[in-house]
Protein backbone atom coordinates (compact mmCIF):
# COMPACT_ATOMS: atom_id res chain seq x y z
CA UNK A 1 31.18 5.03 13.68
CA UNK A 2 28.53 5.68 10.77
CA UNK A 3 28.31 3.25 8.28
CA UNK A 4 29.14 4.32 4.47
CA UNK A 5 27.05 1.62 2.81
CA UNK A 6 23.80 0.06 3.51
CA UNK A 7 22.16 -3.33 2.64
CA UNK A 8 18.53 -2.72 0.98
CA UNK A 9 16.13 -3.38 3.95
CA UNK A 10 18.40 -0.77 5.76
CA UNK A 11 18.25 1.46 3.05
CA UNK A 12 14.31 1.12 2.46
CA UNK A 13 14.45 1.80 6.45
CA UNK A 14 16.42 5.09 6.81
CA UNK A 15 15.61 6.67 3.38
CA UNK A 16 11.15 5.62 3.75
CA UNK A 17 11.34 4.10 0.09
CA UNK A 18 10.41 0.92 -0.51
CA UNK A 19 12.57 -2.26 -2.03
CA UNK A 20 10.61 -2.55 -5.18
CA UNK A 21 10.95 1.52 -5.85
CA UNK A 22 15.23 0.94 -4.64
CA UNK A 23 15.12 -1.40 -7.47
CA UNK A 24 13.37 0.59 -10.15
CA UNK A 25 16.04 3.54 -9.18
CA UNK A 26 18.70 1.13 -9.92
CA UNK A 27 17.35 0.35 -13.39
CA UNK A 28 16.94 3.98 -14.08
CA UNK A 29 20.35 4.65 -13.25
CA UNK A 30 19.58 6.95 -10.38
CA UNK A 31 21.13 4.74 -8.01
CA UNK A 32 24.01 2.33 -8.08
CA UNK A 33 24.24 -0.73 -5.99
CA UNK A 34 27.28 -2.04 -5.10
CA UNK A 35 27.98 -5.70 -4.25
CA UNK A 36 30.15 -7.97 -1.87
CA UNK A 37 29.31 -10.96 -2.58
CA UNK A 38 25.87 -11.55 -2.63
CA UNK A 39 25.00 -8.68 -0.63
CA UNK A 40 23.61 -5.60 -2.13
CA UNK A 41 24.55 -2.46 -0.67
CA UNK A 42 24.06 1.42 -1.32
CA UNK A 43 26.07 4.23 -0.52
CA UNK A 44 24.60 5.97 2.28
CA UNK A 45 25.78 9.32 1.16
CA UNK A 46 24.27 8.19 -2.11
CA UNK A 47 20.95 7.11 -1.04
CA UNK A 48 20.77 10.89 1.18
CA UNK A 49 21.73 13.12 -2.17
CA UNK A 50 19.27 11.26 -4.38
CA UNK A 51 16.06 11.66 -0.99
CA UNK A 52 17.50 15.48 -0.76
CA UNK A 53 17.56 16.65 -3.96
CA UNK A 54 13.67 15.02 -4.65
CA UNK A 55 11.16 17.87 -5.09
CA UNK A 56 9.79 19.50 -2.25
CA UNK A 57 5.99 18.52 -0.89
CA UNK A 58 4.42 22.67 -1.68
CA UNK A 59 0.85 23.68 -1.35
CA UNK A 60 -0.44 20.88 -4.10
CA UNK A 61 -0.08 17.91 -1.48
CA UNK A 62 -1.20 19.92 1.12
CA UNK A 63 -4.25 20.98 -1.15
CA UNK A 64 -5.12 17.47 -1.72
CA UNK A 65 -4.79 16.28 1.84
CA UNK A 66 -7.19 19.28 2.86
CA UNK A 67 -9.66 18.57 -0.03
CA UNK A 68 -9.60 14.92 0.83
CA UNK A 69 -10.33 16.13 4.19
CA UNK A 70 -13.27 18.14 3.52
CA UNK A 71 -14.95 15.55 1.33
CA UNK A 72 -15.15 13.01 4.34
CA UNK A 73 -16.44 16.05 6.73
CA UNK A 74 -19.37 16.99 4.37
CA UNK A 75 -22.75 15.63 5.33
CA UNK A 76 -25.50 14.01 3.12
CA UNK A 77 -28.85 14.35 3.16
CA UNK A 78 -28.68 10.46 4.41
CA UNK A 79 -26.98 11.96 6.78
CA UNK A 80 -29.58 14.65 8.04
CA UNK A 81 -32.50 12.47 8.15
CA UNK A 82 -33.52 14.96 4.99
């Protein structure tokens, strides 16, 4: 049986964000928590809309990873003796 709500270390644990960023969603009205008592839960279908329907990582992120990349592969002339 799937569950239909999870608390926020679950969420922060099947969705990759983190508790501080759950909470800032919550104040921005992106998410909505839900409470039983003095738990804090999230809809699980909720929490999956909101991670699918974020932007998708295109060629910018990969750009910067492969820049970032080459900068640590480039020599100096400290480097060459030179």
């Amino acid at each position: 049986m799937n569950k239909i709500a999870v608390t926020i270390p679950d969420a922060t644990a099947l969705s990759g964000i983190g508790r501080s960023s759950l909470y800032k969603l919550f104040n921005q009205g992106k998410l909505t928590p839900r409470k039983s008592g003095k738990r804090t839960l999230i809809l699980v279908a909720e929490l999956e809309d909101y991670v699918k329907n974020l932007p998708a990582g295109g060629p910018t992120i990969v750009q910067a990873i492969g820049e970032a990349g080459d900068v640590n592969h480039r020599t100096s002339t400290s480097d060459t003796g030179q």
